[in-house]
N, C-alpha and C. Protein backbone atom coordinates (compact mmCIF):
# COMPACT_ATOMS: atom_id res chain seq x y z
N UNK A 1 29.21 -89.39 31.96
CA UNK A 1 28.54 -88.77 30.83
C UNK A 1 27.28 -88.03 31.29
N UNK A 2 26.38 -88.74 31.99
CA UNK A 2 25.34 -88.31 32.57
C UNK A 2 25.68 -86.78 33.52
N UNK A 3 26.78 -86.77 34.20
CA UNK A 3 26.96 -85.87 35.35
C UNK A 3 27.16 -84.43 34.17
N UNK A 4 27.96 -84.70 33.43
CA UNK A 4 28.26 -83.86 32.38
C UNK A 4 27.16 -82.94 31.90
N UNK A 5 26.30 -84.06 31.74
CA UNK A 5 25.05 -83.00 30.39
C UNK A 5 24.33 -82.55 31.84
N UNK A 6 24.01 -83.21 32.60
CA UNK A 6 23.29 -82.69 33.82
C UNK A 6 23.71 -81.20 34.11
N UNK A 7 24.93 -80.71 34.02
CA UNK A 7 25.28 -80.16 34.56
C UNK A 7 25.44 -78.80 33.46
N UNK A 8 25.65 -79.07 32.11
CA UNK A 8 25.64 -78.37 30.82
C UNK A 8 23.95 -77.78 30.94
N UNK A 9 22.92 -78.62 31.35
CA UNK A 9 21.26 -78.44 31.46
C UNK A 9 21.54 -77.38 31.98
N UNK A 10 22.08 -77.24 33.30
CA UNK A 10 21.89 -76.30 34.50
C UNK A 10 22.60 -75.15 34.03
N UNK A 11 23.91 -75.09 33.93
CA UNK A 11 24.11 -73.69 33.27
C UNK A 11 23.82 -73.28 32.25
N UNK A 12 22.63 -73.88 31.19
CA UNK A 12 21.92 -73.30 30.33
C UNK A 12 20.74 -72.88 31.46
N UNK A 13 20.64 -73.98 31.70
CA UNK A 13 18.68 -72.72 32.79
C UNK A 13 19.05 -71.23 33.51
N UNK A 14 20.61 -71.72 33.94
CA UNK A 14 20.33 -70.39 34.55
C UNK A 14 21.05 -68.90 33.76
N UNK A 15 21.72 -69.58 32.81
CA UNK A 15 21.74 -68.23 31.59
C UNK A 15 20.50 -67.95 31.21
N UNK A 16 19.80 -68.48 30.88
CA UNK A 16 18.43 -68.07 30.22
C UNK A 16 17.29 -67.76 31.23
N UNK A 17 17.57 -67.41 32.74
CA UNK A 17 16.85 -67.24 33.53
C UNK A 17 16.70 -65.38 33.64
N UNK A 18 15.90 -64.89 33.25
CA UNK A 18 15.02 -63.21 32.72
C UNK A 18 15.99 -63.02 34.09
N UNK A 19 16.17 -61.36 33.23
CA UNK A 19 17.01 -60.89 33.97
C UNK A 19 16.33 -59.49 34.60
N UNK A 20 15.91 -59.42 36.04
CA UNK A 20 15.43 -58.14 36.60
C UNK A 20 15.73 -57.14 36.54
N UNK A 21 15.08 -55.48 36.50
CA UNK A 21 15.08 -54.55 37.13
C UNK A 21 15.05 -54.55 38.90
N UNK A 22 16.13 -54.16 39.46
CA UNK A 22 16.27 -54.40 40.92
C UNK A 22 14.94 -53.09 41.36
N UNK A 23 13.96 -54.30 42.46
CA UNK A 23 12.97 -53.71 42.77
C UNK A 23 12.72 -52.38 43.06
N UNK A 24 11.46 -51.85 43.28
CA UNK A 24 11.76 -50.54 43.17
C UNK A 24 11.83 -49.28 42.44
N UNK A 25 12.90 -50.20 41.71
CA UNK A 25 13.52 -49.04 40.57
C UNK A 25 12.29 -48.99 38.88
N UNK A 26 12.02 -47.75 38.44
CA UNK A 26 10.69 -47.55 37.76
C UNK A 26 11.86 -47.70 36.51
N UNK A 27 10.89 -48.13 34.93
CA UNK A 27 12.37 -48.76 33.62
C UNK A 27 11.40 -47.48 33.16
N UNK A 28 11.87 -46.52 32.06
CA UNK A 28 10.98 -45.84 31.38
C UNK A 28 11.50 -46.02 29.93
N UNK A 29 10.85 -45.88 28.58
CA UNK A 29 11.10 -45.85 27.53
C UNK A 29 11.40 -44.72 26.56
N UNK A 30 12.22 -44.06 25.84
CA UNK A 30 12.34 -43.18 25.21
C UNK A 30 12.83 -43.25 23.91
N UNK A 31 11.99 -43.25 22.65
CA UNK A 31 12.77 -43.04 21.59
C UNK A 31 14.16 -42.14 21.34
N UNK A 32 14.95 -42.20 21.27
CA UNK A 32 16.22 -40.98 21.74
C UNK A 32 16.35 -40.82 19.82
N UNK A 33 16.52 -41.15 19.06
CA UNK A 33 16.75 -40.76 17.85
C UNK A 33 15.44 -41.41 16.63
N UNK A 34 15.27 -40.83 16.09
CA UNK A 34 14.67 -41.25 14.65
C UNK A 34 15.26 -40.61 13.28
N UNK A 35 15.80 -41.46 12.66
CA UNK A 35 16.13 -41.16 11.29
C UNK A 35 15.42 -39.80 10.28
N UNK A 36 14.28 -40.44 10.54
CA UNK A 36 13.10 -40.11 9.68
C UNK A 36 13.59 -40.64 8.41
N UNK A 37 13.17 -40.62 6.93
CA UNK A 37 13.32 -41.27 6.06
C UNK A 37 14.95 -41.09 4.97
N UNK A 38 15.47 -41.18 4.91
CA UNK A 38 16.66 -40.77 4.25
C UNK A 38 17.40 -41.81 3.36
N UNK A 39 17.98 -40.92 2.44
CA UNK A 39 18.08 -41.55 1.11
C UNK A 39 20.05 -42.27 1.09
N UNK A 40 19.98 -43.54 0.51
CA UNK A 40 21.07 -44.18 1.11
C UNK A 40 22.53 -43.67 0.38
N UNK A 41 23.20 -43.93 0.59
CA UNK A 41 24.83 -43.09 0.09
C UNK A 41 25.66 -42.38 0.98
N UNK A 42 25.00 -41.96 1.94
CA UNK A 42 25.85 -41.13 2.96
C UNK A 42 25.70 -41.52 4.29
N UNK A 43 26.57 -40.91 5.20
CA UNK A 43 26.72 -41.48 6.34
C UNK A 43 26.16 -39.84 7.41
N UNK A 44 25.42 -40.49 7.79
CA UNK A 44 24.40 -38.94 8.69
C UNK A 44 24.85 -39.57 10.37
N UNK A 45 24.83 -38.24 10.99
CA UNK A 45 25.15 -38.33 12.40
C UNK A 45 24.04 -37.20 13.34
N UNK A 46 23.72 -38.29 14.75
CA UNK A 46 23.12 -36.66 15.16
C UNK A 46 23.24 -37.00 16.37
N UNK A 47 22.92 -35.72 17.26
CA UNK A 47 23.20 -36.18 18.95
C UNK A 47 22.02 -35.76 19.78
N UNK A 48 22.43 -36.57 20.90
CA UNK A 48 21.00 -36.00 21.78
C UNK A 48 21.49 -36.12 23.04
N UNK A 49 21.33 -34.90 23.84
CA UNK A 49 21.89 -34.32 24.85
C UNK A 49 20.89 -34.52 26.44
N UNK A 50 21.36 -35.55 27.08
CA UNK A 50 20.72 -35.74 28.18
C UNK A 50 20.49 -34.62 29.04
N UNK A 51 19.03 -33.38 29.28
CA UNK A 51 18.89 -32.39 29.57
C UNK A 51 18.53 -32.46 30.73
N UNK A 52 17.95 -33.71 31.49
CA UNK A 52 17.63 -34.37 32.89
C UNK A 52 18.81 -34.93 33.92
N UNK A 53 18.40 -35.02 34.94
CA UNK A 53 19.22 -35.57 36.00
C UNK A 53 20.06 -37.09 35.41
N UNK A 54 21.29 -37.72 35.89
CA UNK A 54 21.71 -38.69 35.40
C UNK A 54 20.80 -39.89 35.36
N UNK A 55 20.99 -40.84 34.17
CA UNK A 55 20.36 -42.17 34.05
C UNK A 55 20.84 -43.47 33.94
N UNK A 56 20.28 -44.57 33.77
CA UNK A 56 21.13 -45.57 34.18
C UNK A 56 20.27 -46.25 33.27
N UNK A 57 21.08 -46.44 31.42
CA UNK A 57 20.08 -47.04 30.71
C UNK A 57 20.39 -48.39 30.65
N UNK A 58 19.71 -49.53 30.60
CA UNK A 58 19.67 -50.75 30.89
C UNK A 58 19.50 -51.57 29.74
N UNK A 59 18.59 -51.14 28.47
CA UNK A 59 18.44 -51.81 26.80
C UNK A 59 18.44 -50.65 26.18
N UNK A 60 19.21 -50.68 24.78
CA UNK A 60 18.60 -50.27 23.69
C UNK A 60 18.19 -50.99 22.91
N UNK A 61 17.60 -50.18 21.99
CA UNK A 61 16.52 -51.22 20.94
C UNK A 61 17.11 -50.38 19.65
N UNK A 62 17.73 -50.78 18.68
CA UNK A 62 17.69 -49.99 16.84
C UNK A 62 16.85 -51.39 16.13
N UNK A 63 15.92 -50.35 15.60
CA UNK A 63 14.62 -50.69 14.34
C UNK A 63 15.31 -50.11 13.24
N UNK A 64 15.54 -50.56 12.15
CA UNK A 64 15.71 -50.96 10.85
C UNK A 64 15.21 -50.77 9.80
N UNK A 65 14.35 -49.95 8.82
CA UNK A 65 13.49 -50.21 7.93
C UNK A 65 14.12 -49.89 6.61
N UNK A 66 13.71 -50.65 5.41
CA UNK A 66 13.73 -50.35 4.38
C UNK A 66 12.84 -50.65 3.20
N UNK A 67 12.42 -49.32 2.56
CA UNK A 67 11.28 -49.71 1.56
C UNK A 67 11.60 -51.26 0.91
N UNK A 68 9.69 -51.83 0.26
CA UNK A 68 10.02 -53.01 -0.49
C UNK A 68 10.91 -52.71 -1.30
N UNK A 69 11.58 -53.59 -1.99
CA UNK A 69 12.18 -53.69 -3.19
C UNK A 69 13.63 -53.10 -2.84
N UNK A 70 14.22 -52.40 -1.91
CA UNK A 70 15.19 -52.05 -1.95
C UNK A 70 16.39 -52.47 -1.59
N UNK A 71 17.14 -52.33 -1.72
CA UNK A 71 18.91 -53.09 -1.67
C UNK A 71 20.10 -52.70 -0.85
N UNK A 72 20.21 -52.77 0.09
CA UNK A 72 20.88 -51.70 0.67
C UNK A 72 21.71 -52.88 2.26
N UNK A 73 23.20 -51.83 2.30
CA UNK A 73 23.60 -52.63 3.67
C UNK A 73 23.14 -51.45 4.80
N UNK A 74 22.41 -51.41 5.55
CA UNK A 74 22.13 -50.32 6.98
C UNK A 74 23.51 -50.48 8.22
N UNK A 75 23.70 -49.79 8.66
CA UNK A 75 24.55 -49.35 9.94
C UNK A 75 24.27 -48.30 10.84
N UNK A 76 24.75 -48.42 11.93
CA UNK A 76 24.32 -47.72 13.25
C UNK A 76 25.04 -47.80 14.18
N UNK A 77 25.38 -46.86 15.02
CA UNK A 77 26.49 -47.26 16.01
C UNK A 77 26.12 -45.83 17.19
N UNK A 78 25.86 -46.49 18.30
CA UNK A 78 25.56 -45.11 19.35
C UNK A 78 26.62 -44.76 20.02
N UNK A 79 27.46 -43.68 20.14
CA UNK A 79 28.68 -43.52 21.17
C UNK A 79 27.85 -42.71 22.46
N UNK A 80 28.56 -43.00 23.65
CA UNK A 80 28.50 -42.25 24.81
C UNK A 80 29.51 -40.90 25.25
N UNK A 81 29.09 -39.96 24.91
CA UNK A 81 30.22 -38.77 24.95
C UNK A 81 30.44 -38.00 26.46
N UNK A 82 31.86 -38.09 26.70
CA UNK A 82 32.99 -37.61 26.24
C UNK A 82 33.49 -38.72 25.92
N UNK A 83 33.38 -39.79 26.51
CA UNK A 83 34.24 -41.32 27.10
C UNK A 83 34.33 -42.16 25.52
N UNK A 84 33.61 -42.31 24.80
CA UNK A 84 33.03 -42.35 23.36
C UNK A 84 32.95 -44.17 23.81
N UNK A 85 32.61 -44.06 25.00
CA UNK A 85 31.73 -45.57 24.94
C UNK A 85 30.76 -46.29 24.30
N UNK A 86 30.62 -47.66 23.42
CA UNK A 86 29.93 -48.32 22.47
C UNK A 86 28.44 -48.43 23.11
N UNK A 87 28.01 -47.84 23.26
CA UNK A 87 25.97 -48.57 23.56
C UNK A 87 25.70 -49.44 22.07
N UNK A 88 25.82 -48.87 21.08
CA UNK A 88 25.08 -49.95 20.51
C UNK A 88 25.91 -49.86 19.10
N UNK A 89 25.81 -50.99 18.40
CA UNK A 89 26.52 -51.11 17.01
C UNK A 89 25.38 -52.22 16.47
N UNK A 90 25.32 -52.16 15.11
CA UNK A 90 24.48 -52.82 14.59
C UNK A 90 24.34 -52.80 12.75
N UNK A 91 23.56 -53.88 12.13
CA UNK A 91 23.70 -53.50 11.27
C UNK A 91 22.68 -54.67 10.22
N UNK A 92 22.46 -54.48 9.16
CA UNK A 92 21.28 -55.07 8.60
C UNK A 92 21.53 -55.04 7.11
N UNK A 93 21.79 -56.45 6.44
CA UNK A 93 21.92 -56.47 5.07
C UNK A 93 20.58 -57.05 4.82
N UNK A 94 19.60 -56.23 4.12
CA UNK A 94 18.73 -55.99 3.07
C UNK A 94 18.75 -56.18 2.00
N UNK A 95 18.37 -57.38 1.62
CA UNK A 95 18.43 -58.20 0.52
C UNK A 95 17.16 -58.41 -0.44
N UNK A 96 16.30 -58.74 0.46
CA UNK A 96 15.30 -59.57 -0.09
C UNK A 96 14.11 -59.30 0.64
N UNK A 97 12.56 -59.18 0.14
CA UNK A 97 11.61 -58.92 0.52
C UNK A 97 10.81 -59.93 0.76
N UNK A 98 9.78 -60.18 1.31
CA UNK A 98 9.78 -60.15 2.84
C UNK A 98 10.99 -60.34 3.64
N UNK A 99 11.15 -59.92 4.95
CA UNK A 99 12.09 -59.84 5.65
C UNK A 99 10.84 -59.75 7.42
N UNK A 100 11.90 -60.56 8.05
CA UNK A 100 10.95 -60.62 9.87
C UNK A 100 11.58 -59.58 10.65
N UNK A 101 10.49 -59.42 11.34
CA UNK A 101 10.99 -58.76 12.71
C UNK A 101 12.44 -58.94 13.27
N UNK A 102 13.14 -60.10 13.37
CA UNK A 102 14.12 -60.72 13.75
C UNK A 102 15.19 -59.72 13.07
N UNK A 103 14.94 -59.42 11.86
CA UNK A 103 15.88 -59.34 10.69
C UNK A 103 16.49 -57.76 11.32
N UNK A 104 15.25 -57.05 11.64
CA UNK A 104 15.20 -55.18 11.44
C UNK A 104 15.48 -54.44 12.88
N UNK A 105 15.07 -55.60 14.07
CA UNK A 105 15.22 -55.25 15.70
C UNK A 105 16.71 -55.87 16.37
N UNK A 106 17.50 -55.08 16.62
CA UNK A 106 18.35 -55.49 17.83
C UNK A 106 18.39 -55.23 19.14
N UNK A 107 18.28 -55.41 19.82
CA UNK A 107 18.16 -55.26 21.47
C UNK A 107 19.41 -55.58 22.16
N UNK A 108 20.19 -54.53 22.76
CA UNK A 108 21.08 -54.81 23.71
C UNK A 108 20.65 -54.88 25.24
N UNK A 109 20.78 -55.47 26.02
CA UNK A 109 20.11 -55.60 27.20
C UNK A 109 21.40 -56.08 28.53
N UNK A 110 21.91 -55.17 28.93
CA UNK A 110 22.65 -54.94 30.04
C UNK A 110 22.30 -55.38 32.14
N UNK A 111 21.18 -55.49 31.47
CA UNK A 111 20.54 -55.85 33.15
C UNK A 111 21.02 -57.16 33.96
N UNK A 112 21.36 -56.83 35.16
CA UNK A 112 21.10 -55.75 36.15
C UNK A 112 22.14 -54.79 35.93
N UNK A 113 22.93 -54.98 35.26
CA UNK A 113 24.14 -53.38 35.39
C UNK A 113 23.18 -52.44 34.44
N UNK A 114 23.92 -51.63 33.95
CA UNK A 114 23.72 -50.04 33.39
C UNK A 114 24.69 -49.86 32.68
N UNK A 115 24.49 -48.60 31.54
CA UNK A 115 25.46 -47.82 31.07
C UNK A 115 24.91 -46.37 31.57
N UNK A 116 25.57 -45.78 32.29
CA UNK A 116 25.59 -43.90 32.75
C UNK A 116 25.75 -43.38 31.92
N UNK A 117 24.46 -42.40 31.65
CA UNK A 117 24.60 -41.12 31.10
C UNK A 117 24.21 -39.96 31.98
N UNK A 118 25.40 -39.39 32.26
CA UNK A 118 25.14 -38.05 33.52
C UNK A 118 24.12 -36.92 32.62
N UNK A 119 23.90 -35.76 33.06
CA UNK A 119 23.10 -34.71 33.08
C UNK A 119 23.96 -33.95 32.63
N UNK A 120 23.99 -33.32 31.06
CA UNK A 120 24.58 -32.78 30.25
C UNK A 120 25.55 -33.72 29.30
N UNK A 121 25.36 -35.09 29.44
CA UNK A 121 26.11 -35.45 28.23
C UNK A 121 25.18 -36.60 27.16
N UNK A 122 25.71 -36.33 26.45
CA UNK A 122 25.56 -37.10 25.27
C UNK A 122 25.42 -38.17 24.69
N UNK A 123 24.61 -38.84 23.51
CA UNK A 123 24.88 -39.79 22.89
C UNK A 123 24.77 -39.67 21.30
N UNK A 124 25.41 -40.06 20.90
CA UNK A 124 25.67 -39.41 19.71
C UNK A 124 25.58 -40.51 18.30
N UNK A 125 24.45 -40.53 17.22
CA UNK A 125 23.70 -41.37 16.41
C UNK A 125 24.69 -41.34 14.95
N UNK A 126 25.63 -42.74 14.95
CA UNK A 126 25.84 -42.79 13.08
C UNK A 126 25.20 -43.45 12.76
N UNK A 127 24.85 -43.22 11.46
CA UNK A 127 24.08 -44.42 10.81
C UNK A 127 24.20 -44.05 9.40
N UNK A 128 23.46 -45.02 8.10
CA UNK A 128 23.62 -44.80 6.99
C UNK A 128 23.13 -45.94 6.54
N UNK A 129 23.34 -46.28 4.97
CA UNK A 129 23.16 -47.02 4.12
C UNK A 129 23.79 -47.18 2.70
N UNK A 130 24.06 -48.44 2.28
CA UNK A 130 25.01 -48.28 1.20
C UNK A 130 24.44 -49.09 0.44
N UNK A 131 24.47 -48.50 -1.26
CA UNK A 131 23.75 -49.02 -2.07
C UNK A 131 22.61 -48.24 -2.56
N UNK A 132 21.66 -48.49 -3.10
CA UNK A 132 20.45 -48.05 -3.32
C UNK A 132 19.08 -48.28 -2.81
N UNK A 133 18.62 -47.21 -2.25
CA UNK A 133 17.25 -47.51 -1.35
C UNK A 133 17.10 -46.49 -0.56
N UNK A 134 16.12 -46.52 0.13
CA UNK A 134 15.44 -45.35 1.50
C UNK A 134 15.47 -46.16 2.54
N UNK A 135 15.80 -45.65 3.43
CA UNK A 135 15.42 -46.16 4.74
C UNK A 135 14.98 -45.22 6.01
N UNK A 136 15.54 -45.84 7.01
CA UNK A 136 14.81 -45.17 8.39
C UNK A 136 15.26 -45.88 9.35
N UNK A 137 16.01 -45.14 10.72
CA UNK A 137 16.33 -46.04 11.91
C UNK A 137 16.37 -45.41 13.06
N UNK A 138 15.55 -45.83 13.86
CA UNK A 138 15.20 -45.60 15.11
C UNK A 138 16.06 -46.31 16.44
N UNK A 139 16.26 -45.17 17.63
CA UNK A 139 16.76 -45.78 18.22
C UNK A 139 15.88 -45.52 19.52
N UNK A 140 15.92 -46.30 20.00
CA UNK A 140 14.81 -46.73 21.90
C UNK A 140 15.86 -46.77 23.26
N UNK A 141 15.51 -46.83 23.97
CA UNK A 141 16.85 -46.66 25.12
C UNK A 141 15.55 -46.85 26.65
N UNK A 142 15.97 -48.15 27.23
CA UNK A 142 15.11 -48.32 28.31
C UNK A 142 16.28 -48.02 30.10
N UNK A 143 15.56 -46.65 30.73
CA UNK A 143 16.18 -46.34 31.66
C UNK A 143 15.78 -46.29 32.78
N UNK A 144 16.57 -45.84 34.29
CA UNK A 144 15.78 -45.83 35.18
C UNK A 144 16.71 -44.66 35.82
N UNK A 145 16.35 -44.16 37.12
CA UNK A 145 16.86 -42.98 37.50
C UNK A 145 18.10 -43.46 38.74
């Protein structure tokens, strides 16, 4: 019994042991999309075209917001174009006011691997809201060269 949990301890420590940027290598931060404020019912898309040398993004981050009082389910989903690879999917039922940090931030975090985005391609932003309300969703993307 003892050898058991001993051993359940250990491969919890070392899942939960922070996961590096391999030395060296500089992480930089970039907001890649912002919503700006938009009104819920429809489903909006937009893209943003990697105009720099290839990157090797390691987290994204989608932030969440929705005015007090409002009611609404949020969604988001980043594709990688041509390949239409998943970076990020996400999503936020908005219920009830106050609401935490926990509730509005998702973080995908890939490290030490990467997802590639070469020099001229794409990632491409759905998102929306259903129901009634305003919102806003931002997306972050932590890379290195």
């Amino acid at each position: 019994m003892f050898r058991g949990s001993l051993a359940l301890i250990i491969v919890l420590l070392l899942l939960l042991q922070p996961q590096v940027i391999p030395q060296g290598q500089a992480l930089y931060g970039l907001d890649v999309f912002d919503s700006g404020v938009f009104a819920c019912g429809t489903e909006h898309q937009a893209r943003w075209v990697n105009d720099g040398g290839a990157l090797r993004i390691h987290q994204s981050q989608v932030w969440m917001g929705m005015y007090a009082g409002d009611v609404a389910d949020l969604w988001v989903q980043v594709h990688r174009t041509p390949d239409g690879s998943l970076l990020h999917r996400g999503n936020w039922d908005h219920y009830a006011d106050p609401t935490g940090i926990i509730d509005q931030i998702q973080l995908m975090n890939w490290t030490p691997n990467y997802i590639s985005l070469g020099a001229g391609k794409a990632l491409v932003f759905t998102y929306g809201c259903a129901k009634q309300g305003t919102a806003q969703v931002v997306v972050t993307i932590w890379y290195s060269r």
